[in-house]
N, C-alpha and C. Protein backbone atom coordinates (compact mmCIF):
# COMPACT_ATOMS: atom_id res chain seq x y z
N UNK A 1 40.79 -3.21 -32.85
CA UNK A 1 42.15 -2.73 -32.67
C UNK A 1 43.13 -3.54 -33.51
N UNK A 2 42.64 -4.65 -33.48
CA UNK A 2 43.76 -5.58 -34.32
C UNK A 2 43.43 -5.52 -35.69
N UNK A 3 42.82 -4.79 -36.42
CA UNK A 3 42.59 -4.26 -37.85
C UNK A 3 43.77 -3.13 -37.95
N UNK A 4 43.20 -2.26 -37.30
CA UNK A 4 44.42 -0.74 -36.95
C UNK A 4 45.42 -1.44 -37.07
N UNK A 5 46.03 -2.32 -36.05
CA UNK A 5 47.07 -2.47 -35.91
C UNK A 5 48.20 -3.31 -37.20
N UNK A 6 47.14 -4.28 -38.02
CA UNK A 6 47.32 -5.06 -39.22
C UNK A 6 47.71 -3.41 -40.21
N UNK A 7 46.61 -2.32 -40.40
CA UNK A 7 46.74 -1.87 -41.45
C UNK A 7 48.02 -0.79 -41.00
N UNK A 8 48.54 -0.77 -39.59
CA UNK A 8 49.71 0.34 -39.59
C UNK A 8 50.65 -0.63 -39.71
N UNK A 9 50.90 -1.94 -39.85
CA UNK A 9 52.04 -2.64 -39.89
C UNK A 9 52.26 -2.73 -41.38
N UNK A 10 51.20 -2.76 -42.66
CA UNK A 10 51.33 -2.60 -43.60
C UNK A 10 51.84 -1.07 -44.31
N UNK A 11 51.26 -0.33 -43.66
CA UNK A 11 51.77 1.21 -44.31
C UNK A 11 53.23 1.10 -43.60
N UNK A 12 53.75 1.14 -42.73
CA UNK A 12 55.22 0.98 -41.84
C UNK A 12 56.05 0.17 -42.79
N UNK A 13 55.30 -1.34 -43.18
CA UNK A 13 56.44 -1.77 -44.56
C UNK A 13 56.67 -1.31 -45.53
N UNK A 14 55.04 -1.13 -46.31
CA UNK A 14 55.54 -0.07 -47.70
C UNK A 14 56.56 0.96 -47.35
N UNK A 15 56.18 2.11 -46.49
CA UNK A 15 57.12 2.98 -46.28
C UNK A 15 58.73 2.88 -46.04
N UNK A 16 58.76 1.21 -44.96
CA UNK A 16 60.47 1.35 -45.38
C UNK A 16 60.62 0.59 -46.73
N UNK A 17 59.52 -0.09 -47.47
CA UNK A 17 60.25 -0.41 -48.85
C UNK A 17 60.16 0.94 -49.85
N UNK A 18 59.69 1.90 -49.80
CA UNK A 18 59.89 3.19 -50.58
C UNK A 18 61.45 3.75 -50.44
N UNK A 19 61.49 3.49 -48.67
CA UNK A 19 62.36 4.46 -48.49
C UNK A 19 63.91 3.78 -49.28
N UNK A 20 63.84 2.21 -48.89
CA UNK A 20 64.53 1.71 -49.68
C UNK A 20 64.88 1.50 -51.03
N UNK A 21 63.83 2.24 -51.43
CA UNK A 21 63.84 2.14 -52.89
C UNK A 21 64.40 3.76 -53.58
N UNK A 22 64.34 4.22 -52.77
CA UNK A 22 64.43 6.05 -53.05
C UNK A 22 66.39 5.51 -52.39
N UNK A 23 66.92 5.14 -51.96
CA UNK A 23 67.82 5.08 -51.53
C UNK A 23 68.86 4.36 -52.77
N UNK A 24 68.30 2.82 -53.08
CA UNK A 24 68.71 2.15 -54.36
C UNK A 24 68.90 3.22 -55.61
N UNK A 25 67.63 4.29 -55.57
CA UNK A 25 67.67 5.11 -56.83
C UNK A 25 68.96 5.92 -56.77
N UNK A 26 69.26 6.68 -55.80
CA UNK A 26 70.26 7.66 -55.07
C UNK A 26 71.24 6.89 -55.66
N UNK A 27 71.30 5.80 -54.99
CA UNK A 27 73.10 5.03 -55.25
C UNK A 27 73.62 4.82 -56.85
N UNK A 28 72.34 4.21 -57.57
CA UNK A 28 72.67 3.94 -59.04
C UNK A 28 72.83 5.34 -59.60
N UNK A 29 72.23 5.98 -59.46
CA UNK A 29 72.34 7.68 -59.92
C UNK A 29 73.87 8.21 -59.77
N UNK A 30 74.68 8.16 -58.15
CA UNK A 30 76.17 8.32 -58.02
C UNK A 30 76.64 7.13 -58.59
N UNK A 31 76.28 5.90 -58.10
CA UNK A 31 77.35 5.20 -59.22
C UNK A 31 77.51 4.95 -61.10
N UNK A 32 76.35 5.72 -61.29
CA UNK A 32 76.83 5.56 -62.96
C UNK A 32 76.61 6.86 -63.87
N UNK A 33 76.94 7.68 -62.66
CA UNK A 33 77.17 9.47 -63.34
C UNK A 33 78.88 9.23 -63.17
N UNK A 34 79.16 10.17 -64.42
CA UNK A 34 80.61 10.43 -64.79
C UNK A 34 81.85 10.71 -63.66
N UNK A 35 82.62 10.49 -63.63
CA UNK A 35 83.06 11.22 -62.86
C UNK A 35 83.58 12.63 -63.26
N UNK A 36 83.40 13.31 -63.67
CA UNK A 36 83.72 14.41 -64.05
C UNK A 36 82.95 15.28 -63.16
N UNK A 37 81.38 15.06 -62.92
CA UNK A 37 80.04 15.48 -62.11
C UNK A 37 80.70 15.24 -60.96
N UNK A 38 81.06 13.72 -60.57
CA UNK A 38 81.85 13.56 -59.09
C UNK A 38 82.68 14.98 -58.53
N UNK A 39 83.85 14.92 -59.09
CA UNK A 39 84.40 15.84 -58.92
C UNK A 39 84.69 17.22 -58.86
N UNK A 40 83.39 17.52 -59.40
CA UNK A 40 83.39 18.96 -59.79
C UNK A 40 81.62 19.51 -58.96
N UNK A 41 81.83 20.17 -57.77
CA UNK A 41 81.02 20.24 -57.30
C UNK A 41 79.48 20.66 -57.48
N UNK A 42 79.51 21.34 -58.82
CA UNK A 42 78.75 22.17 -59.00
C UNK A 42 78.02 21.75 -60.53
N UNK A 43 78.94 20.38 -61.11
CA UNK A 43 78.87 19.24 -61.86
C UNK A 43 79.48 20.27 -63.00
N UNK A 44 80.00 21.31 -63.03
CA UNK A 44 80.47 22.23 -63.94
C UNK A 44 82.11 21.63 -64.66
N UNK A 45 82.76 22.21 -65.16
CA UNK A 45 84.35 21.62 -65.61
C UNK A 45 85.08 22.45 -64.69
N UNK A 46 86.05 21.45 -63.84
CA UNK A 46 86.69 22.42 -62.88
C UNK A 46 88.46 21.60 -63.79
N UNK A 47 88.56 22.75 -63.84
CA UNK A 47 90.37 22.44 -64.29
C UNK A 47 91.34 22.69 -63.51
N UNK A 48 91.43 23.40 -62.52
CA UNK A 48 92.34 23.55 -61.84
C UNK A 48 92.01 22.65 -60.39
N UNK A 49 92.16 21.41 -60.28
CA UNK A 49 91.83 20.88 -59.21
C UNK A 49 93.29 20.69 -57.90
N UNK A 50 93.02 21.38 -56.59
CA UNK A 50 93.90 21.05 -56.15
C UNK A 50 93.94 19.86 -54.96
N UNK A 51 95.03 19.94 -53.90
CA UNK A 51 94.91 18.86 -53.19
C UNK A 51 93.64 19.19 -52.29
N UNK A 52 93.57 20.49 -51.74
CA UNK A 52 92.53 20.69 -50.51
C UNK A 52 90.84 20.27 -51.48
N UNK A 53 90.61 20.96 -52.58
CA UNK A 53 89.36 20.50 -53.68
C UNK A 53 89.69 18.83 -53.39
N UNK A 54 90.74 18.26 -53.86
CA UNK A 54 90.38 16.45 -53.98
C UNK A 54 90.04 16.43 -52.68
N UNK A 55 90.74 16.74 -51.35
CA UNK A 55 90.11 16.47 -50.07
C UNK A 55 89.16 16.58 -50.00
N UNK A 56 88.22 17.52 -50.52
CA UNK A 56 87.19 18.19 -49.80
C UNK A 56 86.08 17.29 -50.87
N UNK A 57 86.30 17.17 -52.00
CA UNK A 57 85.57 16.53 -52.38
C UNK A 57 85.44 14.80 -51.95
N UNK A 58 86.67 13.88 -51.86
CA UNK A 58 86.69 13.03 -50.94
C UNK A 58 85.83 13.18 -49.71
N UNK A 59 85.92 13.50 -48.79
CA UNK A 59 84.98 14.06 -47.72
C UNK A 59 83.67 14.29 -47.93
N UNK A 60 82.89 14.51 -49.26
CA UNK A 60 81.84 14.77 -49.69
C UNK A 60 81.20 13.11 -50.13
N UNK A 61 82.26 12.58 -50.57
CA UNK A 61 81.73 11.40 -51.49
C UNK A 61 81.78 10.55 -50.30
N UNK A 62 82.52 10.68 -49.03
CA UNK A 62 82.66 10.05 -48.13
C UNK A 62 81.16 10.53 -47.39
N UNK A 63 80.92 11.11 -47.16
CA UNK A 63 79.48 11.53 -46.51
C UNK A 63 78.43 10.77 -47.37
N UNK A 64 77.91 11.24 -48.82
CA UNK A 64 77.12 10.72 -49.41
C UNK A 64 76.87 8.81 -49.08
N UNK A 65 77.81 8.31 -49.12
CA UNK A 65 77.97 7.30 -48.80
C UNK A 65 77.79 6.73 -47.81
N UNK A 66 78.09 7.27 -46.86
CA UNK A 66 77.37 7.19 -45.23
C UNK A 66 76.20 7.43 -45.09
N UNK A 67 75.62 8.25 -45.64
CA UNK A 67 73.98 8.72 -45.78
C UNK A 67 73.46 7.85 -46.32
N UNK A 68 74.01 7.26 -47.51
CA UNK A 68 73.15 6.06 -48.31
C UNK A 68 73.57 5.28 -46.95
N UNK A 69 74.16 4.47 -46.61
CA UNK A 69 74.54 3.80 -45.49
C UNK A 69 73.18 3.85 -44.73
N UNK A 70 73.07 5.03 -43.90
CA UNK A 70 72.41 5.23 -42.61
C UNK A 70 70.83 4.76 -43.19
N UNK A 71 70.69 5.41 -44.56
CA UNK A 71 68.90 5.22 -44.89
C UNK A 71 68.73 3.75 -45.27
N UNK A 72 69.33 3.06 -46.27
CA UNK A 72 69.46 1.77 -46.18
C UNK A 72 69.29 1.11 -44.66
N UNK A 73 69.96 1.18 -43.58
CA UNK A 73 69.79 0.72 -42.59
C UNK A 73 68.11 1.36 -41.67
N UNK A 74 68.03 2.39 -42.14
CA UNK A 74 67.05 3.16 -41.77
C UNK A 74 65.79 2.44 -42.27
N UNK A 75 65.53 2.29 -43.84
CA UNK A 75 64.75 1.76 -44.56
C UNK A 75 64.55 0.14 -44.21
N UNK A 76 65.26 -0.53 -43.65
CA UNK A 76 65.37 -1.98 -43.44
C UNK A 76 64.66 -1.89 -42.04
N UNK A 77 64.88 -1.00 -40.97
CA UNK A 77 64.32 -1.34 -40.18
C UNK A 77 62.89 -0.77 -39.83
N UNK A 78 62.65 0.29 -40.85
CA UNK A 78 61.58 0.04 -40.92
C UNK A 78 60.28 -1.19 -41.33
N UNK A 79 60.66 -0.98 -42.62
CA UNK A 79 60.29 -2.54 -43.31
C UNK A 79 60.05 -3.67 -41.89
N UNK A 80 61.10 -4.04 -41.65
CA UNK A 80 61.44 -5.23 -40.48
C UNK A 80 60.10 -4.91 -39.17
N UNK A 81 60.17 -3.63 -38.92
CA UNK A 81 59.23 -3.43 -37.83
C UNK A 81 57.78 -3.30 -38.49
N UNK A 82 57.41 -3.03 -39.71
CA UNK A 82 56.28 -2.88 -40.02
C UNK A 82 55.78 -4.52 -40.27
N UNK A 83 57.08 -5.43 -40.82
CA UNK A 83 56.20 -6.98 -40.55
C UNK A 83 55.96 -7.36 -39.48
N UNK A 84 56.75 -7.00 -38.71
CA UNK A 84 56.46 -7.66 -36.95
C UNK A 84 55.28 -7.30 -36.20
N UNK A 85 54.68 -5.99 -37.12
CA UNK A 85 53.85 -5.25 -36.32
C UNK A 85 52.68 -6.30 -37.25
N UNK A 86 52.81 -6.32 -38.15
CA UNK A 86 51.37 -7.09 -38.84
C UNK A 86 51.07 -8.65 -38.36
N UNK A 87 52.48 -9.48 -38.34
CA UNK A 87 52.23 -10.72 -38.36
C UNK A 87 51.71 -10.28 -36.30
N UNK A 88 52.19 -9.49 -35.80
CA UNK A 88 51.88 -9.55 -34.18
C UNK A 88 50.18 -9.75 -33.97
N UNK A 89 49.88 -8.71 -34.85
CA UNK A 89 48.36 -8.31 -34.80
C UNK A 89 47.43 -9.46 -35.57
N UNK A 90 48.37 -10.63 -36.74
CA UNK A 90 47.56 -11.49 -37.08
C UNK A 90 47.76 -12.53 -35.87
N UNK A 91 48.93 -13.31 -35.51
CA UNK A 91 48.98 -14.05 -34.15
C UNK A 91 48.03 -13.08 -33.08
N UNK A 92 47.95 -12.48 -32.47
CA UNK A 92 47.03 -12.14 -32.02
C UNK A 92 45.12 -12.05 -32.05
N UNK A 93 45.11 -11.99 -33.46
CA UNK A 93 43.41 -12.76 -33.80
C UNK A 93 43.62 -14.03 -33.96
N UNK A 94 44.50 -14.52 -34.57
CA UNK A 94 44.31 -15.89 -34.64
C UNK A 94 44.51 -16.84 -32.98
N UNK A 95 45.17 -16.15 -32.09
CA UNK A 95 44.99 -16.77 -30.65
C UNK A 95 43.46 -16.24 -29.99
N UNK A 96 42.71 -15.52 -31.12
CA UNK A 96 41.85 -15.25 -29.90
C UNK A 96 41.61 -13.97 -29.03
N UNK A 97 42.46 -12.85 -29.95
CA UNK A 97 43.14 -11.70 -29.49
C UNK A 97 44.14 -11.67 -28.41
N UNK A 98 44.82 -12.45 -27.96
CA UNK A 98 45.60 -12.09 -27.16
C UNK A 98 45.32 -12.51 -25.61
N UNK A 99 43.90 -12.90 -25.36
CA UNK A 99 43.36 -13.27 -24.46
C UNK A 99 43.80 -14.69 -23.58
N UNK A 100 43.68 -14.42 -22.61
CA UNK A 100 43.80 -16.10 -21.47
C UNK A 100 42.44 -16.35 -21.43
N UNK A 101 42.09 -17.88 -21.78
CA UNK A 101 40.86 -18.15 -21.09
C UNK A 101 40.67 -18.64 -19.66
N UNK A 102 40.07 -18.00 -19.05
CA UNK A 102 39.85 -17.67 -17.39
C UNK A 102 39.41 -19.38 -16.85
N UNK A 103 40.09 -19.74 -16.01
CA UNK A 103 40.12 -21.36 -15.33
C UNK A 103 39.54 -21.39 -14.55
């Protein structure tokens, strides 16, 4: 059991370091596209931009950003729980599995 448990604490980290890494990609991608793409929803040339479009696009860039937010935090705690789960399962063979010896 404490093999299982070593090799799901390892897939649990890779996975939140992917996810973290798919997240890093996301952010550099919005932060070093034009803004022209920003603003224009459809990344097309919008010329007539008005106040409710800047709102609405505000509100958009405001979301994206929260999403990167949430997966970043998402991705960390994965990561975080997939070491806890490995080093648990190595303290655990290395005590002996987990066992009391009977007095």
């Amino acid at each position: 059991m404490s093999k299982r448990t070593r090799v799901a604490g390892i897939v649990a980290f890779a996975l939140g370091i992917v996810v973290l890494i798919f997240v890093f990609a996301i952010a550099y991608s919005m932060f070093t596209s034009p803004a022209e793409e920003l603003l224009s929803p459809k990344g097309g040339q919008n010329s007539s931009l008005t106040a409710v479009g800047l709102g609405n696009i505000l509100v958009m860039l405001l979301v994206r950003i929260l999403l990167l937010f949430v997966m970043t935090l998402a991705g960390s705690l994965i990561a975080s729980r997939g070491i806890q789960l490995y080093l648990g399962a190595s303290r655990g063979t290395a005590s002996g599995g987990g066992r009391t010896p009977d007095a």
